[in-house]
PDB file of N, CA and C in Angstrom:
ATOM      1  N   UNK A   1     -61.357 -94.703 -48.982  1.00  0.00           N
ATOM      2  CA  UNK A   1     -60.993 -94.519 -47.588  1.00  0.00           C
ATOM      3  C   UNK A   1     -61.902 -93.467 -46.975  1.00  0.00           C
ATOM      4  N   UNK A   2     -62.611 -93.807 -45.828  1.00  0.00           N
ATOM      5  CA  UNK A   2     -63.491 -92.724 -45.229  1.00  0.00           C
ATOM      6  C   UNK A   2     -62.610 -92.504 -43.613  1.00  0.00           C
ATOM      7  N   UNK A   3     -62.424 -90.767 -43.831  1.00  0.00           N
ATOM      8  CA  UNK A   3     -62.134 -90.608 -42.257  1.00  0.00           C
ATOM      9  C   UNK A   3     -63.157 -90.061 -41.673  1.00  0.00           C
ATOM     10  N   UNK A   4     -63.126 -89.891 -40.619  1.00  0.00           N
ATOM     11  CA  UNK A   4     -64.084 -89.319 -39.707  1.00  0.00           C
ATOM     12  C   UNK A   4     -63.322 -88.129 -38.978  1.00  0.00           C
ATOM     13  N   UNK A   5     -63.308 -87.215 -39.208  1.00  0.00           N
ATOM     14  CA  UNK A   5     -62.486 -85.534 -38.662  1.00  0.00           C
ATOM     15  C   UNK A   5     -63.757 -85.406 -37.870  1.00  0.00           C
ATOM     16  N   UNK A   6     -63.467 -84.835 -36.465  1.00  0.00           N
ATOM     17  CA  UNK A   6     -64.482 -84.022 -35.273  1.00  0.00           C
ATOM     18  C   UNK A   6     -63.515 -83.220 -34.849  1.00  0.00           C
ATOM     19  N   UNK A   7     -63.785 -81.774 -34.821  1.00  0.00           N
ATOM     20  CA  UNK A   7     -63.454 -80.789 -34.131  1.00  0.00           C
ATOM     21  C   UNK A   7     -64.019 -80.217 -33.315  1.00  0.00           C
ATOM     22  N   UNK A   8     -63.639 -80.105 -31.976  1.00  0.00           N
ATOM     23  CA  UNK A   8     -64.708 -79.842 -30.587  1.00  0.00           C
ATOM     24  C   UNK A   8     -63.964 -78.452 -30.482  1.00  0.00           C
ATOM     25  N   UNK A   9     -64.945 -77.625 -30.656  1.00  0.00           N
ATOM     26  CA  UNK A   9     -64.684 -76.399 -30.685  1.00  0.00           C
ATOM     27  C   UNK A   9     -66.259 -74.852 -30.614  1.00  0.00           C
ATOM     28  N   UNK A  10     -66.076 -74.088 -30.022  1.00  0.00           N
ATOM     29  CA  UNK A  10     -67.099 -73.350 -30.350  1.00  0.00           C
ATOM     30  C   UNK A  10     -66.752 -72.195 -31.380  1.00  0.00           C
ATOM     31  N   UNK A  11     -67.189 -72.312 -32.071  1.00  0.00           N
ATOM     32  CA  UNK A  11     -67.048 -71.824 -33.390  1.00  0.00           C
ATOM     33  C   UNK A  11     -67.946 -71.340 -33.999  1.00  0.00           C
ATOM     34  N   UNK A  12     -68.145 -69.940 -34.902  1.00  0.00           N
ATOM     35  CA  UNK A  12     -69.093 -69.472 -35.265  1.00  0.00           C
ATOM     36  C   UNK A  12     -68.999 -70.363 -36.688  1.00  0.00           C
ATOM     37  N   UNK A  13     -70.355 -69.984 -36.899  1.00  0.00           N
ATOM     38  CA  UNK A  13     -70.948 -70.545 -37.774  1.00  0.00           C
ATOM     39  C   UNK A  13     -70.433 -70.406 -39.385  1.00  0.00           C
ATOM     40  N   UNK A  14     -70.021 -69.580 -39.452  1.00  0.00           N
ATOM     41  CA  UNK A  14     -69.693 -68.991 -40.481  1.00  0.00           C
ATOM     42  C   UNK A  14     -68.306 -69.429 -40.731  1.00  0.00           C
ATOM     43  N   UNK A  15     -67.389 -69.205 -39.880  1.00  0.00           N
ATOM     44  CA  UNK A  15     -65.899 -70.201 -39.676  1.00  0.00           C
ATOM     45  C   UNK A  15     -65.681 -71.932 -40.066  1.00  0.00           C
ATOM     46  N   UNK A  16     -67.095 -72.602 -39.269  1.00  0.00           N
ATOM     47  CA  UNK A  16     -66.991 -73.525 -39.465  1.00  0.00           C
ATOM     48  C   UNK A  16     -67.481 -74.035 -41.335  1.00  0.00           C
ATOM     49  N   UNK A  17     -68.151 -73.339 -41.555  1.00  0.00           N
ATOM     50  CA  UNK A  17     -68.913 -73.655 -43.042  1.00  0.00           C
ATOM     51  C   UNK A  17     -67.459 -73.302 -44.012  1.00  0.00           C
ATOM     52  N   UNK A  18     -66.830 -72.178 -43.922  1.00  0.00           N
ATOM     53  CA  UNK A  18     -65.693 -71.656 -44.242  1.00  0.00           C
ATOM     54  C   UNK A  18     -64.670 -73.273 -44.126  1.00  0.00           C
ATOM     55  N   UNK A  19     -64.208 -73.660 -43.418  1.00  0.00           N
ATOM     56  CA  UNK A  19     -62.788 -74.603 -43.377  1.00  0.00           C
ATOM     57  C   UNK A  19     -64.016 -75.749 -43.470  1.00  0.00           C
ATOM     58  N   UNK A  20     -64.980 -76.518 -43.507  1.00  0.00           N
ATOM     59  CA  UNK A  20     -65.621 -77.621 -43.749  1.00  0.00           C
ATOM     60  C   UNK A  20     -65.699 -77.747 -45.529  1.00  0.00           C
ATOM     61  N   UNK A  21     -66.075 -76.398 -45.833  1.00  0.00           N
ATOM     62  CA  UNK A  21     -65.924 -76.540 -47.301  1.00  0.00           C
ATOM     63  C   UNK A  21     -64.830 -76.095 -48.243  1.00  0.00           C
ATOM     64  N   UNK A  22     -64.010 -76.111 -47.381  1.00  0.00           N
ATOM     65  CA  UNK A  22     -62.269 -75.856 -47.827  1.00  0.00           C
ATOM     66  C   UNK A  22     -61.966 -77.495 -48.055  1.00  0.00           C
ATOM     67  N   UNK A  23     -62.192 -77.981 -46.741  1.00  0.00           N
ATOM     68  CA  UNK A  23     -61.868 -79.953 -46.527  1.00  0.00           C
ATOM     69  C   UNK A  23     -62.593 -80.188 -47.668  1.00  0.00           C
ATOM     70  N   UNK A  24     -63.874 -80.388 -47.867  1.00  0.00           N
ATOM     71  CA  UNK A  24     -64.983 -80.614 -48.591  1.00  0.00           C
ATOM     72  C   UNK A  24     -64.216 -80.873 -50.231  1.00  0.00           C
ATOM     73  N   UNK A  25     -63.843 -79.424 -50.727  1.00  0.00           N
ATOM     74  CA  UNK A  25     -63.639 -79.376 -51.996  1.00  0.00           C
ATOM     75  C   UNK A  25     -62.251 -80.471 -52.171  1.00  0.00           C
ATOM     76  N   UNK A  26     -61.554 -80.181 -51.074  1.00  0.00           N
ATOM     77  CA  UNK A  26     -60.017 -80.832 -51.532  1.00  0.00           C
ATOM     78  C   UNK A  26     -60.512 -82.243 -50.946  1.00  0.00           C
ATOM     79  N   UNK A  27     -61.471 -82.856 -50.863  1.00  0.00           N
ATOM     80  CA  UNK A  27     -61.527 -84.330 -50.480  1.00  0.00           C
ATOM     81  C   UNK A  27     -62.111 -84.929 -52.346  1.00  0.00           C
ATOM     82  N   UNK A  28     -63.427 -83.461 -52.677  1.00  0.00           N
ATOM     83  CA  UNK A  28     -63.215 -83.935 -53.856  1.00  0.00           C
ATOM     84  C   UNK A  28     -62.263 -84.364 -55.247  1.00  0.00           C
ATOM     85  N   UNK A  29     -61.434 -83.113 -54.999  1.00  0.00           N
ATOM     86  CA  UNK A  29     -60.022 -83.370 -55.807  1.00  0.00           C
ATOM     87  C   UNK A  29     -59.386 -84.152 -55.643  1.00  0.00           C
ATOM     88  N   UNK A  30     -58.933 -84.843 -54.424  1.00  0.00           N
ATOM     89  CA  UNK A  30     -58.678 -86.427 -54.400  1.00  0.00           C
ATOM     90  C   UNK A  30     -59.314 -87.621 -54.580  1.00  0.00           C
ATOM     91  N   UNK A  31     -60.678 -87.366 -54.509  1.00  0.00           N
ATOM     92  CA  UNK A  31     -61.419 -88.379 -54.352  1.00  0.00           C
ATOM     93  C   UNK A  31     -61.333 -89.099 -53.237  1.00  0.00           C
ATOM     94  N   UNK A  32     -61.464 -88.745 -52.478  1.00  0.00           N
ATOM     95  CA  UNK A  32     -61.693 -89.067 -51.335  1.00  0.00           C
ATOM     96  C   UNK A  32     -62.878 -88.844 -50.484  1.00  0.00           C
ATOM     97  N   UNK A  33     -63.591 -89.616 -49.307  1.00  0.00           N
ATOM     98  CA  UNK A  33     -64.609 -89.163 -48.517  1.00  0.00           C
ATOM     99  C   UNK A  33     -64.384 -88.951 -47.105  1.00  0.00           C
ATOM    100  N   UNK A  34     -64.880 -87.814 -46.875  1.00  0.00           N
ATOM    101  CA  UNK A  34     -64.763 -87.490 -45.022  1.00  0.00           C
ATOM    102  C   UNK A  34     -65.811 -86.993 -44.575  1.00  0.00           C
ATOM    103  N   UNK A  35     -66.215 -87.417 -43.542  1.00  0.00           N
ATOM    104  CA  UNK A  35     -67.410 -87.755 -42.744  1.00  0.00           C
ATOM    105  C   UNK A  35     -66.969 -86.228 -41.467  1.00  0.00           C
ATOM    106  N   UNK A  36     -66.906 -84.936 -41.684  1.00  0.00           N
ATOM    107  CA  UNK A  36     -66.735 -84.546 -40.394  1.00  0.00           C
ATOM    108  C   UNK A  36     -67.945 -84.052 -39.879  1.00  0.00           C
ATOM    109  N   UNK A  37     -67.838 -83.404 -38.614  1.00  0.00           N
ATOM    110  CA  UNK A  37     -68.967 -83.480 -37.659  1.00  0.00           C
ATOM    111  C   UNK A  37     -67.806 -82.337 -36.718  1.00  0.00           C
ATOM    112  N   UNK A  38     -68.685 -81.215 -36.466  1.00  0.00           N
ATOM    113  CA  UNK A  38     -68.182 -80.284 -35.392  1.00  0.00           C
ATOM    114  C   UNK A  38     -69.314 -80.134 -33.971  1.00  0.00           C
ATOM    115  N   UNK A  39     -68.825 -80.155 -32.637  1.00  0.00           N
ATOM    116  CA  UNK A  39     -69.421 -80.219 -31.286  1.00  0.00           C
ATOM    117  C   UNK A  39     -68.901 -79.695 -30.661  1.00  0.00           C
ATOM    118  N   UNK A  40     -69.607 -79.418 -29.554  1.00  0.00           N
ATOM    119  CA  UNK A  40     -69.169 -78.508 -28.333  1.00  0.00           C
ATOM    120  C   UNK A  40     -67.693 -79.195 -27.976  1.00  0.00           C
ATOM    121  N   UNK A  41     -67.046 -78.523 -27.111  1.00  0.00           N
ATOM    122  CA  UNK A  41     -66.202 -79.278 -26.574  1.00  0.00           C
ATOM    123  C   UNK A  41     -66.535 -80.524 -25.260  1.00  0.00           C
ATOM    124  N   UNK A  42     -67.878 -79.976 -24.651  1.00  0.00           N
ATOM    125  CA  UNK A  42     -68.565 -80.565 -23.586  1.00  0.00           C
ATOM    126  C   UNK A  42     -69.096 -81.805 -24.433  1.00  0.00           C
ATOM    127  N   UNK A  43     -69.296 -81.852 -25.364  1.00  0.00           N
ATOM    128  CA  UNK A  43     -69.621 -83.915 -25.964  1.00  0.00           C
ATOM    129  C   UNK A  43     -68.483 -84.691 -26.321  1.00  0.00           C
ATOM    130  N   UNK A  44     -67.360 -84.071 -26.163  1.00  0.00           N
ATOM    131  CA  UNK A  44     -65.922 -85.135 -25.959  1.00  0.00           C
ATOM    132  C   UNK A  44     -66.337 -86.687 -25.930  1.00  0.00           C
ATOM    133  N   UNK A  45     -66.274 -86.816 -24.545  1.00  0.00           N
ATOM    134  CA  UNK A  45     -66.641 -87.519 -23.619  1.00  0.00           C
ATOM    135  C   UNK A  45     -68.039 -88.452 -24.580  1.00  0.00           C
ATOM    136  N   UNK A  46     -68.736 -87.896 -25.100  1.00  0.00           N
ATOM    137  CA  UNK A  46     -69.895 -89.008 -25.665  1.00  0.00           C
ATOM    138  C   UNK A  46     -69.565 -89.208 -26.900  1.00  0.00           C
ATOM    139  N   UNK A  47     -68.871 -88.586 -27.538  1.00  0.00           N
ATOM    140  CA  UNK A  47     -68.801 -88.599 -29.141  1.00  0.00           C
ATOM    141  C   UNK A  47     -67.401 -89.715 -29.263  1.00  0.00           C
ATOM    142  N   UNK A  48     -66.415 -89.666 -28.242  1.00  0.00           N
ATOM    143  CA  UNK A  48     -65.954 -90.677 -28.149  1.00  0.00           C
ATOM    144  C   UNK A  48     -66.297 -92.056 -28.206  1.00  0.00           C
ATOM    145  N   UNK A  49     -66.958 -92.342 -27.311  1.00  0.00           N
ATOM    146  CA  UNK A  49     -67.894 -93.337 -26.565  1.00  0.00           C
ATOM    147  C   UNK A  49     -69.279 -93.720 -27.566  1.00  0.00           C
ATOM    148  N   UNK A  50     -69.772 -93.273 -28.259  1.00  0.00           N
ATOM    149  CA  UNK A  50     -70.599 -93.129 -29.484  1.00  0.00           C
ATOM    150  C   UNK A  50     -70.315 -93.414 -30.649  1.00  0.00           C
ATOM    151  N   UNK A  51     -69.447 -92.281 -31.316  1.00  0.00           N
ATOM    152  CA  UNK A  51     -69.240 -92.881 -32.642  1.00  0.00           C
ATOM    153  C   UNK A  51     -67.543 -93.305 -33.285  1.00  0.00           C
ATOM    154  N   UNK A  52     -66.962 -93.561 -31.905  1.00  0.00           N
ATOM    155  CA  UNK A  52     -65.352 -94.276 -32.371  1.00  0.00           C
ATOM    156  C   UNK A  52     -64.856 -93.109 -33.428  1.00  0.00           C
ATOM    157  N   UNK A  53     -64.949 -91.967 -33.447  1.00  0.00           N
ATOM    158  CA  UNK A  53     -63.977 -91.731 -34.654  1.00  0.00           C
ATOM    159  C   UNK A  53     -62.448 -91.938 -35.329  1.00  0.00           C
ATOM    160  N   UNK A  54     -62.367 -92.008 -36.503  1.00  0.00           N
ATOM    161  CA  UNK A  54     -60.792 -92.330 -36.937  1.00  0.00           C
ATOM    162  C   UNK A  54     -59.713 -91.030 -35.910  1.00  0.00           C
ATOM    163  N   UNK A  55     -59.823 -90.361 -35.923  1.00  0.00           N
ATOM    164  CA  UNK A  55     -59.006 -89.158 -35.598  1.00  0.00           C
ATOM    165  C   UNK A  55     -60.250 -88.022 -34.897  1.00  0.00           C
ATOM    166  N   UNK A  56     -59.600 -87.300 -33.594  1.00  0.00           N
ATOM    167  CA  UNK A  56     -60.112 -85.977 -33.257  1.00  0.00           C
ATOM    168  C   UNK A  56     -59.081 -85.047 -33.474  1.00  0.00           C
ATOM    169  N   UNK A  57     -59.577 -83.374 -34.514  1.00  0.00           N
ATOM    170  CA  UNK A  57     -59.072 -82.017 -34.451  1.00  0.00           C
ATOM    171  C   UNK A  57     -59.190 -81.416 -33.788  1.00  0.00           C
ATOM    172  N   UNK A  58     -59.044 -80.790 -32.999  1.00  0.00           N
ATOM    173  CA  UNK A  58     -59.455 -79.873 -32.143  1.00  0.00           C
ATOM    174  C   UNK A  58     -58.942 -78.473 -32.572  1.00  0.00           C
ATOM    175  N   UNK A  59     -59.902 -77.361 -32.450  1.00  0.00           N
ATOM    176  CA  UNK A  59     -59.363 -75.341 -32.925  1.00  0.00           C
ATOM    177  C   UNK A  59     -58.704 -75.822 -31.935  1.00  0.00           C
ATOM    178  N   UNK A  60     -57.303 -74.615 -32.468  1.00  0.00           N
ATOM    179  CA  UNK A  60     -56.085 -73.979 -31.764  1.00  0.00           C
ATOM    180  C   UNK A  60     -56.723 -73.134 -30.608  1.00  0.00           C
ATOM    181  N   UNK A  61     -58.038 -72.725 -30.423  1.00  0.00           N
ATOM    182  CA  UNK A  61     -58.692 -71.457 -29.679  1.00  0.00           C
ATOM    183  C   UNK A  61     -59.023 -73.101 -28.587  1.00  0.00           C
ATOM    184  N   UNK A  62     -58.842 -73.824 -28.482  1.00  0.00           N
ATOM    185  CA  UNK A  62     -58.998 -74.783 -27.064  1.00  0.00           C
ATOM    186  C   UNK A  62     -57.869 -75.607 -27.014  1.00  0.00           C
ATOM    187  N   UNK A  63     -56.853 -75.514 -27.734  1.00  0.00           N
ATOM    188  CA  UNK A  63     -55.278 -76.350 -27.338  1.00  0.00           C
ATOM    189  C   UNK A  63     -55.295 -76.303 -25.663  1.00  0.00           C
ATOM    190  N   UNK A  64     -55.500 -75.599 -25.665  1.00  0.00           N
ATOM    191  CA  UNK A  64     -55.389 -75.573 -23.994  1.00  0.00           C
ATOM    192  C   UNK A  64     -56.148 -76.681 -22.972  1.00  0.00           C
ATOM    193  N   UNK A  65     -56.727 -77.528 -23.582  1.00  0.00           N
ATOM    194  CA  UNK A  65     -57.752 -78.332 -23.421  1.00  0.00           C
ATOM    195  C   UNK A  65     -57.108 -79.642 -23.937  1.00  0.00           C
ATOM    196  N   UNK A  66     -55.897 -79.644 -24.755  1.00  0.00           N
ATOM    197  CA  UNK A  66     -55.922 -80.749 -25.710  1.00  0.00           C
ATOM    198  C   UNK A  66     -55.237 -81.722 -24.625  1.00  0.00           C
ATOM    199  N   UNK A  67     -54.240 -82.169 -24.060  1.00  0.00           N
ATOM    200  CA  UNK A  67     -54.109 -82.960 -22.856  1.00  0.00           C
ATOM    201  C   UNK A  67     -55.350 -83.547 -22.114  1.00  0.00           C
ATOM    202  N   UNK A  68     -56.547 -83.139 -21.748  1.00  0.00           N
ATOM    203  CA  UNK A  68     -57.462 -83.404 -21.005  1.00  0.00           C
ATOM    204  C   UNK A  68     -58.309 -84.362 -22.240  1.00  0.00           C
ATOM    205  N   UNK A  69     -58.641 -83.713 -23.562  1.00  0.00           N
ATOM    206  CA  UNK A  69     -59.080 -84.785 -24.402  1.00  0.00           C
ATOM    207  C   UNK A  69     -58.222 -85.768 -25.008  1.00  0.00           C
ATOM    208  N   UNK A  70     -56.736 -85.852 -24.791  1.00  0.00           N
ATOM    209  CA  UNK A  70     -56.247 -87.230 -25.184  1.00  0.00           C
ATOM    210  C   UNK A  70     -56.410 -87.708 -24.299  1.00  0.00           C
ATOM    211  N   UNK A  71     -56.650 -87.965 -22.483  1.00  0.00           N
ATOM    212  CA  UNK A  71     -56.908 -88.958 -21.683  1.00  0.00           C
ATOM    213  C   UNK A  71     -57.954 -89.580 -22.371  1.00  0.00           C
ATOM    214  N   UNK A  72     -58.808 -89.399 -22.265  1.00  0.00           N
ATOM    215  CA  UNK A  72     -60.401 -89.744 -22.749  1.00  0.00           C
ATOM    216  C   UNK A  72     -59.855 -90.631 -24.558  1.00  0.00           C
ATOM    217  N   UNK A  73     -59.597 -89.818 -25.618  1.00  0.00           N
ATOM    218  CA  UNK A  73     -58.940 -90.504 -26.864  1.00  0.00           C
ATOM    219  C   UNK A  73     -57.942 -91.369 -26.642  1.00  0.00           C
ATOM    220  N   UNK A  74     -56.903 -91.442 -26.111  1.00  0.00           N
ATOM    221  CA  UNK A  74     -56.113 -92.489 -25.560  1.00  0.00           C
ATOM    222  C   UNK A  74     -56.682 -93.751 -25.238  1.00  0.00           C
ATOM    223  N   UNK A  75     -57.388 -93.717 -24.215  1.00  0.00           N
ATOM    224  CA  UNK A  75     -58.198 -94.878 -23.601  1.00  0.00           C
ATOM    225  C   UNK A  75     -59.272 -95.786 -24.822  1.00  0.00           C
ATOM    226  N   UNK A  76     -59.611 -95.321 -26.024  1.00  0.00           N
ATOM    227  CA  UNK A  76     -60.093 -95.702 -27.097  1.00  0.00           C
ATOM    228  C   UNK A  76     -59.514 -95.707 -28.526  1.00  0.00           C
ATOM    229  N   UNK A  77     -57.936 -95.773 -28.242  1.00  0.00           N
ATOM    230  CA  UNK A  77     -57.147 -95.851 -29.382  1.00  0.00           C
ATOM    231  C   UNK A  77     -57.154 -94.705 -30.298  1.00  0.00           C
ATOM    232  N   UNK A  78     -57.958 -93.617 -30.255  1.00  0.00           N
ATOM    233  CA  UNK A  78     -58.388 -92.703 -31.142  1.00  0.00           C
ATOM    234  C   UNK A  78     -57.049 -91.011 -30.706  1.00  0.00           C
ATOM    235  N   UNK A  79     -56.492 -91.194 -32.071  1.00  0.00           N
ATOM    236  CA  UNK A  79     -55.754 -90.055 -32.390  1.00  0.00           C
ATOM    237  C   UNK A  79     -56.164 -88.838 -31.881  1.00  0.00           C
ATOM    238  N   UNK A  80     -55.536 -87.962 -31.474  1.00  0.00           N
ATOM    239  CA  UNK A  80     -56.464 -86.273 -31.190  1.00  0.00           C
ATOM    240  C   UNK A  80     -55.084 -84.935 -31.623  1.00  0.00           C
ATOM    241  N   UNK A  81     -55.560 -84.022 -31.781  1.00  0.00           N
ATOM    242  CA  UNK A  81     -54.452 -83.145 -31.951  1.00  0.00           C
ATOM    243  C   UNK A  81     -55.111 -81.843 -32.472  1.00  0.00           C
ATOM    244  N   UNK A  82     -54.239 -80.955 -31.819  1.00  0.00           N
ATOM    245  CA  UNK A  82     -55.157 -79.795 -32.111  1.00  0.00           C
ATOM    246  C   UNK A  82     -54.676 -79.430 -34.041  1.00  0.00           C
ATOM    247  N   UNK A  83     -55.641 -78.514 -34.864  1.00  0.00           N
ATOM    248  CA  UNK A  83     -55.238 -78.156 -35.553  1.00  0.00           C
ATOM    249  C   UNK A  83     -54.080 -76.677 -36.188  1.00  0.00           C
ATOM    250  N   UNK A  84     -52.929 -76.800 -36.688  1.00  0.00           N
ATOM    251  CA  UNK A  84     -52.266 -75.657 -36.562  1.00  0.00           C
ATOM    252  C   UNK A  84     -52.916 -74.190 -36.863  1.00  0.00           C
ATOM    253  N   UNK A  85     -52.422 -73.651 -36.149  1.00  0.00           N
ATOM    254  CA  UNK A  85     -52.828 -72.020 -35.996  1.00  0.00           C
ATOM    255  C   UNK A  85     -53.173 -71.522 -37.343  1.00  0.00           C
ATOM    256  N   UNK A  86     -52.106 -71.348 -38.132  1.00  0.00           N
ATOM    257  CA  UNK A  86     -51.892 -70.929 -39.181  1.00  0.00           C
ATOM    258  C   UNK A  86     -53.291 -71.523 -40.297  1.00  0.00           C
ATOM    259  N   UNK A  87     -52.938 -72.929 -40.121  1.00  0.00           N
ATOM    260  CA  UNK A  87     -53.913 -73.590 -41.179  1.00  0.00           C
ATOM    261  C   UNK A  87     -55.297 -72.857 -41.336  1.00  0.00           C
ATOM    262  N   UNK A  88     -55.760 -73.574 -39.636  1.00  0.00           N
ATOM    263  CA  UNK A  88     -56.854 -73.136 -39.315  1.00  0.00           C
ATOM    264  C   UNK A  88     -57.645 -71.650 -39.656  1.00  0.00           C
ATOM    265  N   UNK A  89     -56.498 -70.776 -39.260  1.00  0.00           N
ATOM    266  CA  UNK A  89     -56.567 -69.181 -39.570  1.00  0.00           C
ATOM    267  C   UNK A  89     -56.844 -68.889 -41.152  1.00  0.00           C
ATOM    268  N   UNK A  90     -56.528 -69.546 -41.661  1.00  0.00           N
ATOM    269  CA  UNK A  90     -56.348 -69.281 -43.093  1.00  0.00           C
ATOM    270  C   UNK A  90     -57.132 -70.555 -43.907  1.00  0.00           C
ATOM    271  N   UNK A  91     -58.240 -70.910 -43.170  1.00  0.00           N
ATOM    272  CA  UNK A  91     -59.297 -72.482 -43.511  1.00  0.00           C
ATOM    273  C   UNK A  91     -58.610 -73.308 -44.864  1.00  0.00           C
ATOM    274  N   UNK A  92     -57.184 -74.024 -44.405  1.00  0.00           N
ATOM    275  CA  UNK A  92     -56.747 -74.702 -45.195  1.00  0.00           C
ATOM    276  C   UNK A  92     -56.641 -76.455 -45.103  1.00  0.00           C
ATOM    277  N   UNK A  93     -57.903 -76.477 -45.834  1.00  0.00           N
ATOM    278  CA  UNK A  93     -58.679 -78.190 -45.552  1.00  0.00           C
ATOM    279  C   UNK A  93     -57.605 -78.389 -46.409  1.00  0.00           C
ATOM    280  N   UNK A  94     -56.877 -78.535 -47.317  1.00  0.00           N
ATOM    281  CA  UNK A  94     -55.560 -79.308 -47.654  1.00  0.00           C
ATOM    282  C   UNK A  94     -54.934 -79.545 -46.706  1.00  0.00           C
ATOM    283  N   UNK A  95     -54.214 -78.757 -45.746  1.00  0.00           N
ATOM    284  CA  UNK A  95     -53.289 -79.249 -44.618  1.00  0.00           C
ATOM    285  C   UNK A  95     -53.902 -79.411 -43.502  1.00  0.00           C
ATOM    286  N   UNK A  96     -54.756 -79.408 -43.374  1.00  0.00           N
ATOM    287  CA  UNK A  96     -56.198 -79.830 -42.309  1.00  0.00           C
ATOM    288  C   UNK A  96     -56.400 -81.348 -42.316  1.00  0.00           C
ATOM    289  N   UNK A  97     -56.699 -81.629 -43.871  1.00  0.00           N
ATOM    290  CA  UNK A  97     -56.474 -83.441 -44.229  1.00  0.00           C
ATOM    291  C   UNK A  97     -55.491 -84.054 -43.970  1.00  0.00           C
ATOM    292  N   UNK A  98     -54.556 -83.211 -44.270  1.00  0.00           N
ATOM    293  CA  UNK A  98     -52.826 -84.140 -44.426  1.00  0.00           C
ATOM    294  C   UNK A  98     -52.552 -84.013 -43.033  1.00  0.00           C
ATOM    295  N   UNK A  99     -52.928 -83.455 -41.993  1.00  0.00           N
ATOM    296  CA  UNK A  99     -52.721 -83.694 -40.961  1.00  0.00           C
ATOM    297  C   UNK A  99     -53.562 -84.538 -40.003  1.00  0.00           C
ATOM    298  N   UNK A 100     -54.639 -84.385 -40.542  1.00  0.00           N
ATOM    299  CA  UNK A 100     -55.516 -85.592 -40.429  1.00  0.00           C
ATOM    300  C   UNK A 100     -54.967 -87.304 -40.599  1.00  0.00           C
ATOM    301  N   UNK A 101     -54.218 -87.181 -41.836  1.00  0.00           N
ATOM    302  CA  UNK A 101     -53.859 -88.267 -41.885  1.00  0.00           C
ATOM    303  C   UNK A 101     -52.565 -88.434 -41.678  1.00  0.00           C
ATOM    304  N   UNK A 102     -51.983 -87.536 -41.375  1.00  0.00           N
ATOM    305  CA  UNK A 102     -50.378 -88.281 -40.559  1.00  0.00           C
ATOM    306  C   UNK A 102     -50.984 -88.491 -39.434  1.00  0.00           C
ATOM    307  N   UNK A 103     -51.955 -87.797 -38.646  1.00  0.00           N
ATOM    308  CA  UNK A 103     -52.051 -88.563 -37.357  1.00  0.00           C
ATOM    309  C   UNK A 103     -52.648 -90.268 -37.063  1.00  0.00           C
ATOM    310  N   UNK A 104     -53.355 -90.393 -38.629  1.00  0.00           N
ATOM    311  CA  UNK A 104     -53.850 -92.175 -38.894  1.00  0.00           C
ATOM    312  C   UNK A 104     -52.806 -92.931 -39.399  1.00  0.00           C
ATOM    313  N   UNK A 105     -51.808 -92.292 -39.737  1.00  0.00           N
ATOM    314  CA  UNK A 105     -50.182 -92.879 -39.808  1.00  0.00           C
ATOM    315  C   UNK A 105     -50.712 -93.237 -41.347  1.00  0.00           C
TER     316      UNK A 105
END
């Protein structure tokens, strides 16, 4: 099973390498593959429209935003939801995935 996780977020660099290789390791322990990809929040709109992803994450640091990107995900069947505070805070790609995939039902 391959998902596709995008989190539109500005994010330092160092954060993102941090929770990508949190996901990373626990996709290996399942055996599993995930394809993520992090972008501005300003390529919404094309990354939609581009590469269909299974599901969008979005940082808790733009929830505030998350209504405006399910219009846009809505209209292309594609899941969106921000990721929890906590998780995120504490780069936990275990419940990062599993929330990933309750939102692919």
């Amino acid at each position: 099973m391959e998902l596709i996780l995008i989190k539109f977020c500005s994010l330092w660099k160092t954060i993102k390498r941090l929770l990508i290789g949190s996901i990373n390791k626990r996709s290996t322990k399942v055996e599993k593959k995930y394809e993520i990809k992090t972008v501005a929040a300003a390529q919404v709109e094309d990354i939609i429209e581009k590469d269909a992803p299974d599901c969008i994450l979005i940082g808790p640091q733009i929830k505030y935003m998350e209504e405006q990107f399910k219009m846009d995900a809505n209209k292309h069947n594609i899941p969106l939801k921000a990721i929890g505070m906590q998780d995120y805070g504490t780069m936990n790609g275990k419940n990062v995935i599993a929330q990933a995939e309750r939102l692919l039902g």
